[in-house]
Protein backbone atom coordinates (compact mmCIF):
# COMPACT_ATOMS: atom_id res chain seq x y z
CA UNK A 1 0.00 0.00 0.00
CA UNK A 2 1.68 3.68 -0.98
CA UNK A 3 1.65 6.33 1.77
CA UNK A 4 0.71 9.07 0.86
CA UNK A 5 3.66 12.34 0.31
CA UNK A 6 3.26 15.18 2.70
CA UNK A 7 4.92 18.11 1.91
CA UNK A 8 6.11 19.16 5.54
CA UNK A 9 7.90 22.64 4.43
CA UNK A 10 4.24 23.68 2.54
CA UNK A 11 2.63 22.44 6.11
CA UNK A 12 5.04 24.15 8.33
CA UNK A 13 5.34 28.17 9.74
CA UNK A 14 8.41 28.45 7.74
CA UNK A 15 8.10 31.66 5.05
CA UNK A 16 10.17 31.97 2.10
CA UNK A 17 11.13 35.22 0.52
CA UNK A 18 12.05 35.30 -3.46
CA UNK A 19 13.62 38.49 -3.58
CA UNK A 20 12.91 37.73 -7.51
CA UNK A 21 9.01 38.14 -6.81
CA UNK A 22 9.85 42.14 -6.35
CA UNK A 23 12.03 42.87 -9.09
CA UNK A 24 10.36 45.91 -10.93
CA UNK A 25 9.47 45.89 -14.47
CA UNK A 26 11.02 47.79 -17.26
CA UNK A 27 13.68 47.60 -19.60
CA UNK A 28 17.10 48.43 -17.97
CA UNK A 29 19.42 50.88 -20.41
CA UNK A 30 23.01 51.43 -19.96
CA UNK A 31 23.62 54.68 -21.38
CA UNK A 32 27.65 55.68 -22.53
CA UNK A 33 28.19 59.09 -22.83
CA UNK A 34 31.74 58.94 -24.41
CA UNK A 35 29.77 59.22 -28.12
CA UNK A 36 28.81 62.42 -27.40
CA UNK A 37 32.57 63.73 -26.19
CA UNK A 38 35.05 64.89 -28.52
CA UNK A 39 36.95 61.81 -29.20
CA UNK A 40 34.73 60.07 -26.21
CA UNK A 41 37.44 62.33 -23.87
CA UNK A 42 36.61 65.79 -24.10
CA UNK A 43 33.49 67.21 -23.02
CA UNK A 44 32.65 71.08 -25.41
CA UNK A 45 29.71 72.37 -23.56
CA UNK A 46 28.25 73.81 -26.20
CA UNK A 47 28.23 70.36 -28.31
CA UNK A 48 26.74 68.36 -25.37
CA UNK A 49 24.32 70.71 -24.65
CA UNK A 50 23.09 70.39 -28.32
CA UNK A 51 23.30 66.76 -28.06
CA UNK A 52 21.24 66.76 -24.89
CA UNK A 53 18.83 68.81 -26.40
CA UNK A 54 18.43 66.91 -29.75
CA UNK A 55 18.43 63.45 -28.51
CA UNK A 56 14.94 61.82 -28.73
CA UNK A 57 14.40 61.12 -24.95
CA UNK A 58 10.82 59.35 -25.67
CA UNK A 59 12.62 56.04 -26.44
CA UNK A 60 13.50 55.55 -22.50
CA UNK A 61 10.14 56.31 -21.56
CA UNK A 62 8.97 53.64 -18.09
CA UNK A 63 12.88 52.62 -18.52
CA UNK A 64 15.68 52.25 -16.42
CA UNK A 65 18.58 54.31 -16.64
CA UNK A 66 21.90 53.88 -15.56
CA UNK A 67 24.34 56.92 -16.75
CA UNK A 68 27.94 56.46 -17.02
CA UNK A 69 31.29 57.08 -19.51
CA UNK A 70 33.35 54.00 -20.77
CA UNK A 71 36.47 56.64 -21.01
CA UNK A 72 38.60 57.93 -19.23
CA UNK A 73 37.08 60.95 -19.62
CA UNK A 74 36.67 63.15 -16.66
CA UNK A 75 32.88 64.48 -16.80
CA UNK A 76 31.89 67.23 -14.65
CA UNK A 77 28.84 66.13 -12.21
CA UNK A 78 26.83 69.08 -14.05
CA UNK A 79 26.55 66.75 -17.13
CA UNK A 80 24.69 63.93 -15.52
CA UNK A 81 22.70 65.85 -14.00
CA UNK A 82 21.42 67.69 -17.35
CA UNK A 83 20.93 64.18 -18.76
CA UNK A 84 18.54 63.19 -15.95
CA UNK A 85 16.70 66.22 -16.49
CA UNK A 86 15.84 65.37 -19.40
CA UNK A 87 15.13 61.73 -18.93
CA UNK A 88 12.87 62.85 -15.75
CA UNK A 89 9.67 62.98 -17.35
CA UNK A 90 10.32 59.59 -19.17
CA UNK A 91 12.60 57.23 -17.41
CA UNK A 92 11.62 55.47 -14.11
CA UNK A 93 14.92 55.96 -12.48
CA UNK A 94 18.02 57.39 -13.80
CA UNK A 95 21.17 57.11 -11.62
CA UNK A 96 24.95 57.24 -11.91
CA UNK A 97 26.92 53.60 -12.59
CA UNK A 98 26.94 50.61 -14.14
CA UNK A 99 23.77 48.27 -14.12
CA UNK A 100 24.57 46.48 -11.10
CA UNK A 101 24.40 49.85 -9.18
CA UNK A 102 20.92 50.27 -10.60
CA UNK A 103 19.58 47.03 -9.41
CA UNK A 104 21.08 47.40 -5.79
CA UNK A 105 19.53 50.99 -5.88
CA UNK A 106 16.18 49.75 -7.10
CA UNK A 107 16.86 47.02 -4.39
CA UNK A 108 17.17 49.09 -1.57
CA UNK A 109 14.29 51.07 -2.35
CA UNK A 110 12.35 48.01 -2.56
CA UNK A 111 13.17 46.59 0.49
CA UNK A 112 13.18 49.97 2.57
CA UNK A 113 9.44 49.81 1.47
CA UNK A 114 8.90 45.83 2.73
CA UNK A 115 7.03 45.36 5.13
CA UNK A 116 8.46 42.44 7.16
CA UNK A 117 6.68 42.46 10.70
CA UNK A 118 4.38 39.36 9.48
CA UNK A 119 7.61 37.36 9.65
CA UNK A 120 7.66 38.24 13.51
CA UNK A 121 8.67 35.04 15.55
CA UNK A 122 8.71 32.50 12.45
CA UNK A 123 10.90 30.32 10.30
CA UNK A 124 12.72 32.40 6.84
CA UNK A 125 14.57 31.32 4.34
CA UNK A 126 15.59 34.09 1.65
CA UNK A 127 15.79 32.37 -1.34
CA UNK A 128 18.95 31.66 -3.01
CA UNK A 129 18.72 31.08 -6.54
CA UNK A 130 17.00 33.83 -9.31
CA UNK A 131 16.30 33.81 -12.67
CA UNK A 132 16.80 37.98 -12.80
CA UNK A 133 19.68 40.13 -11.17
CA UNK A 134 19.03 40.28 -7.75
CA UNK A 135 22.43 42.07 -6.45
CA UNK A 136 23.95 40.39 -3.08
CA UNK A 137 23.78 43.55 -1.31
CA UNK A 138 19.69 43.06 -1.40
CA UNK A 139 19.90 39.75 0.43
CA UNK A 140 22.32 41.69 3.14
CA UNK A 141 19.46 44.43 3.53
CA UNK A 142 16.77 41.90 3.51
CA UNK A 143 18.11 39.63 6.19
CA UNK A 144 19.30 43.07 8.10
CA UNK A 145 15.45 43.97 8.71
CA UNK A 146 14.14 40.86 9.12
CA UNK A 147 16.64 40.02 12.13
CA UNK A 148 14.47 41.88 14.70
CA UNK A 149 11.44 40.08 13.90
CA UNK A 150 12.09 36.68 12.70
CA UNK A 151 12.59 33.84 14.68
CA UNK A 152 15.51 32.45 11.91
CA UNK A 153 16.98 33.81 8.98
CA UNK A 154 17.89 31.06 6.88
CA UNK A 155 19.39 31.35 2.95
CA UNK A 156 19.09 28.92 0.17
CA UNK A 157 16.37 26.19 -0.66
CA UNK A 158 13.98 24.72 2.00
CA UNK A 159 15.54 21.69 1.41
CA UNK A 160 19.32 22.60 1.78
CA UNK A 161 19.29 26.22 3.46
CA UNK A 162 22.23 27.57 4.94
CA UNK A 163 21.38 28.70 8.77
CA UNK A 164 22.60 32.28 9.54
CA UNK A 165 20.48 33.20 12.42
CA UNK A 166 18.84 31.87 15.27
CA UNK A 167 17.04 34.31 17.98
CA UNK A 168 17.60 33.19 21.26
C-alpha cells in the first residue's frame, strides 16, 4: 500500500522570501556618454548641450537608466545631472553607474518599502537562486530587517538552506 507524500515545508510556519518576486518591471538601459565627447574624452559644452537637447528622450520612456562614460574621460557632475533632467519625465529611475548599481539601488528602495513584521517570531529562508539580477547587497538588507522580527533567517532552498540566524 503507498503512503501518501506530505509536503512538511508547505505544512510548516516556515516563510520563504524570493527576492525575484519584487524585481520591478522595465527595460534596464546602460547609457555611454563617451559618443557624445570629442573623441569620447573631451566634453565642449556647447556640443553636449546640443546633443542633450536633440536626442529623442521618448525612447527611455517607463525605462531604467543607468548613466555612465566608458572613457577615461573626466565628466563634470553638471553633465549627468542635465541628462537626468531630461530623462525625468520619461525614465523610471536614472542614476549614476553601471547596471549592477541600478539594481542594488532599485533594491534598496524596494526593500526599505517591505514590510516584514508578518515574519515576527517564524521560520525564513531568503531564497537563493533567481532567474533575474538580484544584487547580493539586497539579500544583506533583507536579512538586516528581518533580524528583529524573525525567529531564523535562513538562505538557500527549503531543502538545503544555509542557517545564519537563530534568535535566542
Amino acid at each position: 500500500m503507498k503512503e501518501e507524500i506530505i509536503n512538511r515545508v508547505a505544512n510548516s510556519k516556515l516563510k520563504v522570501i524570493d527576492l525575484e518576486d519584487y524585481y520591478p518591471k522595465g527595460k534596464r538601459i546602460l547609457f555611454d556618454i563617451k559618443d557624445w565627447l570629442l573623441e569620447g574624452l573631451v566634453l565642449r559644452e556647447k556640443d553636449f548641450r546640443v546633443f542633450v537637447s536633440e536626442h529623442n528622450w521618448e525612447q527611455y520612456k517607463d525605462c531604467y537608466v543607468a548613466l555612465h562614460c566608458s572613457t577615461d574621460a573626466i565628466v563634470p557632475d553638471w553633465a549627468y545631472m542635465l541628462i537626468s533632467i531630461a530623462l525625468r519625465d520619461h525614465a523610471k529611475l536614472t542614476i549614476i553607474g553601471s547596471l549592477n548599481d541600478l539594481e542594488s539601488i532599485l533594491y534598496t528602495q524596494i526593500i526599505s518599502n517591505l514590510e516584514v513584521s508578518e515574519y515576527k517570531d517564524l521560520p525564513v529562508i531568503i531564497k537563493g537562486c533567481s532567474h533575474k539580477p538580484v544584487p547580493s547587497n539586497a539579500l544583506i538588507l533583507l536579512s538586516q530587517k528581518l533580524k528583529p522580527f524573525a525567529k531564523s533567517i535562513m538562505f538557500g532552498e527549503a531543502c538545503s538552506s544555509v542557517p545564519l540566524y537563530k534568535k535566542r
